[in-house]
Every structure is written in C-alpha cells, then in structure tokens.
C-alpha atoms as a PDB file:
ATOM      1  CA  UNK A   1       9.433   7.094  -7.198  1.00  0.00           C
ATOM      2  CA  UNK A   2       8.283  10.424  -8.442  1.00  0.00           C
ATOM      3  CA  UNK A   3       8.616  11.441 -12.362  1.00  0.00           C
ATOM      4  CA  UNK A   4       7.388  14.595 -13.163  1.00  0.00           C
ATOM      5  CA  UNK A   5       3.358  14.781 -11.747  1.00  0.00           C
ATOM      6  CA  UNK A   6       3.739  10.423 -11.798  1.00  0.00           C
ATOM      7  CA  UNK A   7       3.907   8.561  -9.009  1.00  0.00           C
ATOM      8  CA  UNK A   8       5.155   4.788  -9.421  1.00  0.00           C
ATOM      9  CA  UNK A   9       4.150   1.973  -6.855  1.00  0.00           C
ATOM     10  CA  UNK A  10       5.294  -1.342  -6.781  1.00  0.00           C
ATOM     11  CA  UNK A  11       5.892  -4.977  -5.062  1.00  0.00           C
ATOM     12  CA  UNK A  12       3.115  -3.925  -1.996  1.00  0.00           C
ATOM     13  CA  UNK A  13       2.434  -6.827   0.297  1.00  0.00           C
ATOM     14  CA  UNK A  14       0.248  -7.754   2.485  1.00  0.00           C
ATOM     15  CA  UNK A  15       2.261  -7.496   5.424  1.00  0.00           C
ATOM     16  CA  UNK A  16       0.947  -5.507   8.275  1.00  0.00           C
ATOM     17  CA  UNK A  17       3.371  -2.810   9.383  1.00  0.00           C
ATOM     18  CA  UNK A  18       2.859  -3.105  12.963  1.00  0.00           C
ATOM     19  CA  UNK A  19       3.897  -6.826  13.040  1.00  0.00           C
ATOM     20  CA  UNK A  20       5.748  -7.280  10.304  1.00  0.00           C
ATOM     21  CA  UNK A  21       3.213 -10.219   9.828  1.00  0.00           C
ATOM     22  CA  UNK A  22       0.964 -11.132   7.186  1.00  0.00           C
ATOM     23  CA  UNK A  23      -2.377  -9.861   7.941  1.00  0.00           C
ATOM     24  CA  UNK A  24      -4.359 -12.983   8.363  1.00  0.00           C
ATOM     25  CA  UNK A  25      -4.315 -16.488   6.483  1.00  0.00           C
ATOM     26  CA  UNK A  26      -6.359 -15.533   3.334  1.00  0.00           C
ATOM     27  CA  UNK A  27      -6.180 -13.520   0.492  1.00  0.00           C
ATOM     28  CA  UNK A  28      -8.786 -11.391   1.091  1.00  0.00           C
ATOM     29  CA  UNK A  29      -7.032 -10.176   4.025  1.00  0.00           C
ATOM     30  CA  UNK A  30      -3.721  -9.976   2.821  1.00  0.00           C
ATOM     31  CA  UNK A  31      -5.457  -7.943  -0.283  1.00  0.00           C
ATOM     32  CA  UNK A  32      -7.127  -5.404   1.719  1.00  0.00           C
ATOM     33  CA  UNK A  33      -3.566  -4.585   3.555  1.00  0.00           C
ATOM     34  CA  UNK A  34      -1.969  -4.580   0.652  1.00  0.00           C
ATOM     35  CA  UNK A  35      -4.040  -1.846  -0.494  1.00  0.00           C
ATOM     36  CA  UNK A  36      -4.358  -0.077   2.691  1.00  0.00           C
ATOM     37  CA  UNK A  37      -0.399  -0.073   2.851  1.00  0.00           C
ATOM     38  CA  UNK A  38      -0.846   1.001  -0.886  1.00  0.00           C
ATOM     39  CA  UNK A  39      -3.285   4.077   0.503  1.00  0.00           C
ATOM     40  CA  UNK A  40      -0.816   5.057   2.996  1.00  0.00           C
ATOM     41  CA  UNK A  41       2.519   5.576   0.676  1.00  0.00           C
ATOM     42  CA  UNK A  42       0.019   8.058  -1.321  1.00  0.00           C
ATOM     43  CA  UNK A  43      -0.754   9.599   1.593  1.00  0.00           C
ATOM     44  CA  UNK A  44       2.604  10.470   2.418  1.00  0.00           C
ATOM     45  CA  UNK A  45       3.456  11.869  -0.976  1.00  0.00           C
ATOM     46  CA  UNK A  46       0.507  14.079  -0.840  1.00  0.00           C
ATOM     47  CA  UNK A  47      -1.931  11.811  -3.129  1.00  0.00           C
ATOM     48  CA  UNK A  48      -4.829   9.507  -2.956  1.00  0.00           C
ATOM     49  CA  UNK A  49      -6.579   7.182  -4.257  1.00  0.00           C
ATOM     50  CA  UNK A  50      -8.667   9.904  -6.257  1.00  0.00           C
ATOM     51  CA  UNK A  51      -5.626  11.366  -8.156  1.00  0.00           C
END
C-alpha cells in the first residue's frame, strides 16, 4: 500500500515464489527469502532497500 511518498509492507514469508515452498528447513533460510521477497515488492514499486 502506497500513502503519500510511504510505502507499507507486511506479513512477508519465507515462501519461495517459484515453488510455493518454504525455502529450506531453517530459519536462516526462510529469513533470507523473506527478505529477498521483501526486496522484490520494492523493486516493483520503484524503491529499494536504500530509500
């Protein structure tokens, strides 16, 4: 959701959008998709992690 010049994020997972899956058994891994999906819904409303 856009509001004004904020962009709001919420309830990522670590599910891998390729599979649908959980990306691996741990944390870690489910962590570092999470974020990656996280990176990639910025990207498509013209942000990154930098703004």
């Amino acid at each position: 959701v856009v509001i004004g010049h904020t962009l709001y994020l919420s309830g990522s997972i670590g599910l891998d959008p390729t599979t649908g899956l959980f990306a691996g058994e741990g944390v870690q891994e489910q962590a570092r998709q999470s974020l990656k999906n996280l990176g990639e819904v910025l990207k498509a409303a013209g942000a990154s992690y930098k703004n």
